[in-house]
Protein backbone atom coordinates (compact mmCIF):
# COMPACT_ATOMS: atom_id res chain seq x y z
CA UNK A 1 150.50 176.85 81.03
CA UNK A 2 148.15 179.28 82.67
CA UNK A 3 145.68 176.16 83.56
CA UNK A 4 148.56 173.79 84.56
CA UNK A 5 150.42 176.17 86.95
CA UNK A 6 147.19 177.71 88.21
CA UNK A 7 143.63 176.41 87.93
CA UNK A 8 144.65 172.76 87.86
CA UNK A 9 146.14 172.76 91.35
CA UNK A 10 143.33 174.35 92.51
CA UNK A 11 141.12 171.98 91.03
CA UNK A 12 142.99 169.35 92.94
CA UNK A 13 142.70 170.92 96.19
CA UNK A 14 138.85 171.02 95.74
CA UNK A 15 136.54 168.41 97.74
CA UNK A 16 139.70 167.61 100.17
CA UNK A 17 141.42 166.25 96.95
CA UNK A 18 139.17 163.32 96.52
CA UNK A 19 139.21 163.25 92.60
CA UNK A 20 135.49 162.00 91.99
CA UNK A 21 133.87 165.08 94.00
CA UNK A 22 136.34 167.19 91.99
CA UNK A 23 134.69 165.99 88.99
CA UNK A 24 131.42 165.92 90.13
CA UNK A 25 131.89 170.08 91.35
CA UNK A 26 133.51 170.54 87.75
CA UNK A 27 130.74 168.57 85.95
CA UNK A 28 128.06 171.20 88.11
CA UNK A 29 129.88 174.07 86.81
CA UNK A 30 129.89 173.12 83.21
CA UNK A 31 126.53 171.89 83.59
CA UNK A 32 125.74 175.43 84.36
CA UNK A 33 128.00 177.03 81.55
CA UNK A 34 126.08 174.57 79.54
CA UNK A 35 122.45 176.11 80.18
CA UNK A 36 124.14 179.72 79.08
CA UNK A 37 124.26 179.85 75.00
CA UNK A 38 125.69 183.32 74.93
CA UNK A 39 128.84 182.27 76.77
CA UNK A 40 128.54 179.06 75.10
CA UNK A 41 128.94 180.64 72.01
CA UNK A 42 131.17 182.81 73.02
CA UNK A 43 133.51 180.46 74.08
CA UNK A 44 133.71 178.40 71.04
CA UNK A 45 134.79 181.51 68.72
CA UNK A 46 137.90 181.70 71.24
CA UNK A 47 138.45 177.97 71.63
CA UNK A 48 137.16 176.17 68.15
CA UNK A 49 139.56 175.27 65.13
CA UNK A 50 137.94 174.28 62.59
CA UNK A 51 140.10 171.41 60.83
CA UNK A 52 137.03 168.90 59.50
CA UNK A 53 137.24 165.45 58.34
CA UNK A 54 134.32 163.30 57.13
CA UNK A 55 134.20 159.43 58.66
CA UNK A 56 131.47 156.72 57.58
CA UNK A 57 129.18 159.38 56.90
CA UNK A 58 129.32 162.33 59.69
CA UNK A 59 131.03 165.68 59.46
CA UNK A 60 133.63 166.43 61.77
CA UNK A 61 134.58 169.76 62.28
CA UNK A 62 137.72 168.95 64.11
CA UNK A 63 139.10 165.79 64.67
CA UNK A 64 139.66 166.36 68.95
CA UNK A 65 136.66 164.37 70.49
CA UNK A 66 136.27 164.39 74.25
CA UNK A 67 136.12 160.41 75.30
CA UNK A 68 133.59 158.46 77.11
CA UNK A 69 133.60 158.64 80.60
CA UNK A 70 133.60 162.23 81.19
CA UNK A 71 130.26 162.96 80.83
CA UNK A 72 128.55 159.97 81.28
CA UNK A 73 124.95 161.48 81.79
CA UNK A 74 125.10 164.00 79.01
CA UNK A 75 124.30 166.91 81.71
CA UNK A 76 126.92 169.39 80.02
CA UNK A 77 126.76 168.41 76.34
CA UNK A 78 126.75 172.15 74.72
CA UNK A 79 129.55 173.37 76.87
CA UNK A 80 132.17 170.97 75.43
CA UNK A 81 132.33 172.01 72.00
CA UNK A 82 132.94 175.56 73.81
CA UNK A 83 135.83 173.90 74.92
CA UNK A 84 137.07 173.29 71.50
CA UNK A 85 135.90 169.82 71.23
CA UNK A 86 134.75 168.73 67.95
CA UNK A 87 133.00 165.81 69.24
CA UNK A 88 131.47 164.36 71.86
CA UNK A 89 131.01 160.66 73.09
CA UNK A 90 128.35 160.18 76.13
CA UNK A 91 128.36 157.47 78.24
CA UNK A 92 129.26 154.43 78.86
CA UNK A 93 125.91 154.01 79.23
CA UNK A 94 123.60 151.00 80.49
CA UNK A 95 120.27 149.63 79.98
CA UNK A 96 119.58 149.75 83.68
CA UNK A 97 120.39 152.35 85.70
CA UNK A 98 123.23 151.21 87.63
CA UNK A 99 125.06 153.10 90.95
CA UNK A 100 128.60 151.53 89.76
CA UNK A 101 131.23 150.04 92.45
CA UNK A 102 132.15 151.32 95.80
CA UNK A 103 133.69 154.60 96.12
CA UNK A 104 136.90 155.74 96.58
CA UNK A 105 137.17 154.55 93.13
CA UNK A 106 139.18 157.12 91.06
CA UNK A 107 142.85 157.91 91.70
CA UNK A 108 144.86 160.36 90.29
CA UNK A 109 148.85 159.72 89.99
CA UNK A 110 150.02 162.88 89.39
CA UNK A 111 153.70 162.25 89.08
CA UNK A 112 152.80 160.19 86.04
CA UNK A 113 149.63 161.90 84.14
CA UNK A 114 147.31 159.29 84.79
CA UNK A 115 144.71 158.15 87.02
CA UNK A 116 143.30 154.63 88.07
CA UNK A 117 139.69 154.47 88.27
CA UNK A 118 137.30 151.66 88.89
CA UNK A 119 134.14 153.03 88.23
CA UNK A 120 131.83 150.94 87.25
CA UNK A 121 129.53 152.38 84.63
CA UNK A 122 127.76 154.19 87.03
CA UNK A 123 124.63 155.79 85.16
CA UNK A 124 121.02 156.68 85.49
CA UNK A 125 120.57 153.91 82.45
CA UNK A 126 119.61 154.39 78.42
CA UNK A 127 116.61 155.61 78.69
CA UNK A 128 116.99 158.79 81.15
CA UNK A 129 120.08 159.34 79.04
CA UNK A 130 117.00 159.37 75.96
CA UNK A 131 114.86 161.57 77.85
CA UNK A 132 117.52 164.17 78.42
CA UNK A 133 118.67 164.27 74.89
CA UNK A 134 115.27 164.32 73.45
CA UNK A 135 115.14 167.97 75.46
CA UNK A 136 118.27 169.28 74.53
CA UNK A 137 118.09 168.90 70.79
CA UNK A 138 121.16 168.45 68.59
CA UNK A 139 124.51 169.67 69.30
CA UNK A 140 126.57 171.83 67.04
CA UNK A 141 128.99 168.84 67.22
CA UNK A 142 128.84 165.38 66.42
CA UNK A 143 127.19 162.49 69.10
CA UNK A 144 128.84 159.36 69.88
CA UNK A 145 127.29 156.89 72.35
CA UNK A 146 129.11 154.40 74.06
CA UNK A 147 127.23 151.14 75.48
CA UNK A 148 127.93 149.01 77.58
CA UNK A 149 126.31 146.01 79.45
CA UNK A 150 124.45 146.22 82.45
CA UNK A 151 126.36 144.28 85.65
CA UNK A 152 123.08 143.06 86.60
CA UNK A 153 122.74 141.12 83.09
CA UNK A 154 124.21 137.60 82.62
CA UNK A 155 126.88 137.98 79.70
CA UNK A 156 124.11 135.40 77.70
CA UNK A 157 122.09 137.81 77.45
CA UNK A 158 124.52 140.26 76.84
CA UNK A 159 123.52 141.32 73.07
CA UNK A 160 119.77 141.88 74.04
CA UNK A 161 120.98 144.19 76.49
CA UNK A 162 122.79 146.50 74.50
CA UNK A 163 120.13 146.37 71.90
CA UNK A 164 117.79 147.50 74.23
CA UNK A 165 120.09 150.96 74.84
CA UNK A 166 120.56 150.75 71.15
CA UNK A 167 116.57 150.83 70.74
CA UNK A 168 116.41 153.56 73.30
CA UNK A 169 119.34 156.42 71.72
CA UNK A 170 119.43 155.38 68.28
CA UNK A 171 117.53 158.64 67.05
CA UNK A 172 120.10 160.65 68.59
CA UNK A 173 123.36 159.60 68.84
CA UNK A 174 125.33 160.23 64.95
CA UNK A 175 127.87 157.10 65.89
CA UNK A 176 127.80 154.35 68.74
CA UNK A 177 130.44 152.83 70.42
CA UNK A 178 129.92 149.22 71.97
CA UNK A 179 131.88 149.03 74.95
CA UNK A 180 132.87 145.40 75.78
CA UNK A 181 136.44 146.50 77.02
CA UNK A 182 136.46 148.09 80.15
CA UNK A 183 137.92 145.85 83.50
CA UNK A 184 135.66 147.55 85.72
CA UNK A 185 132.61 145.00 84.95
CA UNK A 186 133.39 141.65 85.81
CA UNK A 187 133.31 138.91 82.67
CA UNK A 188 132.56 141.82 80.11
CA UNK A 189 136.15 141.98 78.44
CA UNK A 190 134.92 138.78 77.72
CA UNK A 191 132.74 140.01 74.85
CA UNK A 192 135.56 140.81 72.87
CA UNK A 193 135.73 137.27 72.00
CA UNK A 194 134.53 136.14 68.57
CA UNK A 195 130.99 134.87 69.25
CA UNK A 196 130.06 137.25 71.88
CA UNK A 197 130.89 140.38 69.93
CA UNK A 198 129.35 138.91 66.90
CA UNK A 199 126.04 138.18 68.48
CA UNK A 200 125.89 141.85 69.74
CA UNK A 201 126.92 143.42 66.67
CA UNK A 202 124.32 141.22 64.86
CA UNK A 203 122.06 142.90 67.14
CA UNK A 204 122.19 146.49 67.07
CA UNK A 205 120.00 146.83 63.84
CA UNK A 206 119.73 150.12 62.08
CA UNK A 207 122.21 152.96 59.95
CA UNK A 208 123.88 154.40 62.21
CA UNK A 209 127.59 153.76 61.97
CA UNK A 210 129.06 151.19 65.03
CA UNK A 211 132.34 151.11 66.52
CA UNK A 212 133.97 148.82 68.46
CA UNK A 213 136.26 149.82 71.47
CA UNK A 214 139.10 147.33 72.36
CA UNK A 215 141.15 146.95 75.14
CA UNK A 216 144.99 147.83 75.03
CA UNK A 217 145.94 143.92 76.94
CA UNK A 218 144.73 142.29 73.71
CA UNK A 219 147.47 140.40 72.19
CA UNK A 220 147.79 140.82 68.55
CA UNK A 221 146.37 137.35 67.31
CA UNK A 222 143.22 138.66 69.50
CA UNK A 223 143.28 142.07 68.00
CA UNK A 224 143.24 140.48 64.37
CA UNK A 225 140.53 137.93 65.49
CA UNK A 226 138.32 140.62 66.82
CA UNK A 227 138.91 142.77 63.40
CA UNK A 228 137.51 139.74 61.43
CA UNK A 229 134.55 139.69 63.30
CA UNK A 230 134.14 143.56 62.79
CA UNK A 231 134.20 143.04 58.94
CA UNK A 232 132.31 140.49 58.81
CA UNK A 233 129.55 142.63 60.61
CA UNK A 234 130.19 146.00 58.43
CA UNK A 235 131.74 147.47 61.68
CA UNK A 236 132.09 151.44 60.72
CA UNK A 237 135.51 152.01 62.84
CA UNK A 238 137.60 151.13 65.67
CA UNK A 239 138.08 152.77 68.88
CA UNK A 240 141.65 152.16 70.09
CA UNK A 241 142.13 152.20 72.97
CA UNK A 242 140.21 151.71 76.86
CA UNK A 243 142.01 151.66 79.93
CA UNK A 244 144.86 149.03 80.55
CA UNK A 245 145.06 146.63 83.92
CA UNK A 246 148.65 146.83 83.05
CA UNK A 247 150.76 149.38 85.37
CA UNK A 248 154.37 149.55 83.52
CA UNK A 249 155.54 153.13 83.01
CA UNK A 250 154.38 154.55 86.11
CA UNK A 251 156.87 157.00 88.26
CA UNK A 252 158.19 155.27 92.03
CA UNK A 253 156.24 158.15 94.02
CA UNK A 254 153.00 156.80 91.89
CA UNK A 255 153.45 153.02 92.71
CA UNK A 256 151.66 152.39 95.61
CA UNK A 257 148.58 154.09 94.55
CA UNK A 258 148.88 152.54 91.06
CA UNK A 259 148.75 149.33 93.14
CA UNK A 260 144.54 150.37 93.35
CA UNK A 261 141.87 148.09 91.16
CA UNK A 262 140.82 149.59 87.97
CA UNK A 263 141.81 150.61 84.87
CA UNK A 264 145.13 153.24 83.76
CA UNK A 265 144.86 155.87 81.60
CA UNK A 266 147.07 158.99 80.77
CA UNK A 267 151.10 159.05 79.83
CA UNK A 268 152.11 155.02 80.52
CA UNK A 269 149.38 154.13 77.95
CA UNK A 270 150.91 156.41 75.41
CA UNK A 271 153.09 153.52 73.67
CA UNK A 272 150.48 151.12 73.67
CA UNK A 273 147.80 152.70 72.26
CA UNK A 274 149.53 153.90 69.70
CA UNK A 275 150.70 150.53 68.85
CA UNK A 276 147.45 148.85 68.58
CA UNK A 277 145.96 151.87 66.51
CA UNK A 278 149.32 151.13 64.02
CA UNK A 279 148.38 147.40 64.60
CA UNK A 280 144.79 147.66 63.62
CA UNK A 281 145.89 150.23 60.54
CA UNK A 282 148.09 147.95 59.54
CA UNK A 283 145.73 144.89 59.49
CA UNK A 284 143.10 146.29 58.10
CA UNK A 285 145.30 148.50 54.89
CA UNK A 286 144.17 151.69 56.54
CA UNK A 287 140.12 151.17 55.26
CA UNK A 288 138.97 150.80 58.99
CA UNK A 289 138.57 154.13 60.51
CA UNK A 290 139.84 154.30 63.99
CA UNK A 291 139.52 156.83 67.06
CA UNK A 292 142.85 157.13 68.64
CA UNK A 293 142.44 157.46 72.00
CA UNK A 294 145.20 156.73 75.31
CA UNK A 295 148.06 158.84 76.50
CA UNK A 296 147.83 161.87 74.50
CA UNK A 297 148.90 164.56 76.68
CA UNK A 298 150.63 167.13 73.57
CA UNK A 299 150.49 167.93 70.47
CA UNK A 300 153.21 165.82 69.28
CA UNK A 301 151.23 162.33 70.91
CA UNK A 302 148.38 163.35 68.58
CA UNK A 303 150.15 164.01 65.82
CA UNK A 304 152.25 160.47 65.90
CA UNK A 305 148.54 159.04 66.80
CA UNK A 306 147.29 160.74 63.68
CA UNK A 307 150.90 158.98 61.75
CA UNK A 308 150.22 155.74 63.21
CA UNK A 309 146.42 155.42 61.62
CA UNK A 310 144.15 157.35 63.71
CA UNK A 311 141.72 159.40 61.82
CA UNK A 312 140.02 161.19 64.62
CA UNK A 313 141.32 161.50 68.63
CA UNK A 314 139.69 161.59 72.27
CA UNK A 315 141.24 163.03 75.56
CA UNK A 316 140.23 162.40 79.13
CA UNK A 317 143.13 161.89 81.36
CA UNK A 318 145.20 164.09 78.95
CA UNK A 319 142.50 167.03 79.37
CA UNK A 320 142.46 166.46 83.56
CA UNK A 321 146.73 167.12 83.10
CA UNK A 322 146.36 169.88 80.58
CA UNK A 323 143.05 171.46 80.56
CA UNK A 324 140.90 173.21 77.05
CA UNK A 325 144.43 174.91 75.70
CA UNK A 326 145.64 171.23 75.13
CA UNK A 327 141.92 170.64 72.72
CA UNK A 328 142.97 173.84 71.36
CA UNK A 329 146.74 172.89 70.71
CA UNK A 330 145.90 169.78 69.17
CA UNK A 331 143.96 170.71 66.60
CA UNK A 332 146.49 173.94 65.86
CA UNK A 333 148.58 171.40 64.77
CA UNK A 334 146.45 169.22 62.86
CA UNK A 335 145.04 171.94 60.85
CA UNK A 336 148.27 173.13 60.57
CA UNK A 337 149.29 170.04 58.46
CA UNK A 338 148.72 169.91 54.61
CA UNK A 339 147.41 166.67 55.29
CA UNK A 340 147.02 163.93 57.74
């Protein structure tokens, strides 16, 4: 409550209230925090829960990930797991540096927890992304990597694309995520269709575990054709789900600005994502691990996440809304549980 009724609406008064140089000042400051292990350590005695989970082969220490998106660039890696994150997933990262669309291009609508952004994948490309993890060293917390095609790359040559990031961060992410569902590069939803994902799944060669992240607008005959591919490629998990181009659920004073280009995320996803995680549980007899990840703004949304199949969970909108004591709330409540 303390971040809700007091740092968050300073946050939002920062930078005139335009929400991208809000994050950009709040990605500086943990950026700094980052570069100070003492208080990074510090931190994570007051924030971390330790309730770990194992998934196609890496250790979880808790099962509250921070999503893509966030931190594209990886320039404040050690300070999230201060936060109480027990994983981390970079990116969506390119093979070409890329600037992303025009700005204004991220919205908040605050009377419904959620924000519309059109980004772009805007990032300094795979192999700066290399070069700055190659300096860092490992995390105390688990990697993910989430690719995603360059705009400047015809979607034919899509799968040698994201094998060439793949090439690039293979030695140092512990998962990656192949991206081929966000709206906010044109024709690359797209990809999610049977021979285009399985031409860039055949591509990214190697042992460390893939996932898949699928959009939320799938219907369900898509979702199941999309899951055969996946098997028949030895797809690790799921990630479940990106931002919708749907706008139902949002609140009248939120309307108009929902009205912007881009993708939703936060509360009016809730419901959906946690039908297509039940969905792809469901399909697969709970043997697919899946990252639950849309809407979850308490600790009951994880926890009915957690019922409907999800093994692990990512914020982003959810942590804008509610700040670290929602990470640390979470997984209170998972570890909490006997079991999950």
């Amino acid at each position: 409550m303390i971040y809700e009724k007091t740092l968050r609406p300073v946050l939002f008064r920062l930078q005139g209230g335009d929400a991208e140089r809000v994050h950009e000042w709040t990605m500086r400051r943990l950026a700094a925090l980052a570069g100070r292990p003492r208080m990074v350590r510090t931190l994570q005695k007051v924030f971390s829960i330790q309730a770990p989970r194992t998934l196609f082969g890496v250790r979880f220490p808790s099962p509250v990930g921070l999503a893509a998106g966030m931190d594209k660039d990886g320039h404040a890696l050690p300070a999230w797991p201060a936060l109480g994150f027990g994983f981390v997933e970079v990116g969506t990262v390119t093979r070409h540096a890329q600037p992303g669309n025009d700005r204004p291009r991220l919205f908040r609508l605050r009377e419904s927890e959620a924000i519309v952004n059109r980004m772009g994948f805007n990032n300094a490309g795979a192999q700066a992304l290399a070069t700055r993890l190659a300096r860092l060293g490992p995390l105390s917390v688990p990697l993910g990597i989430s690719l995603g095609k360059s705009k400047v790359t015809p979607l034919e040559a899509a799968a040698e694309d994201y094998a060439a990031s793949y090439a690039a961060l293979k030695g140092y992410g512990d998962y990656f995520a192949v991206n081929v569902s966000s709206p906010n590069t044109p024709g690359l939803r797209a990809l999610q269709d049977r021979a285009a994902l399985g031409d860039i799944l055949a591509a990214l060669r190697g042992d460390k575990p893939i996932l898949v992240k699928i959009a939320p607008d799938l219907t369900d005959h898509a979702i199941g054709e999309l899951l055969d591919v996946c098997a028949e490629h030895g797809v690790a998990g799921l990630i479940a789900t990106n931002t919708t181009l749907g706008r139902g659920g949002l609140a009248p004073a939120d309307r108009e600005l929902g009205g912007e280009a881009g993708g939703l995320s936060g509360r009016p996803l809730t419901e959906r994502a946690r039908e297509v995680v039940a969905l792809v549980s469901k399909e697969t007899g709970g043997r697919l691990p899946i990252i639950g990840v849309g809407g979850l703004g308490s600790p009951d949304d994880a926890l009915r996440m957690l019922d409907a199949g999800a093994s692990l969970l990512q914020l982003y909108t959810g942590f804008i809304y509610h700040g670290p004591p929602l990470v640390r709330a979470i997984n209170r409540a998972v570890a909490a549980r006997p079991t999950v």
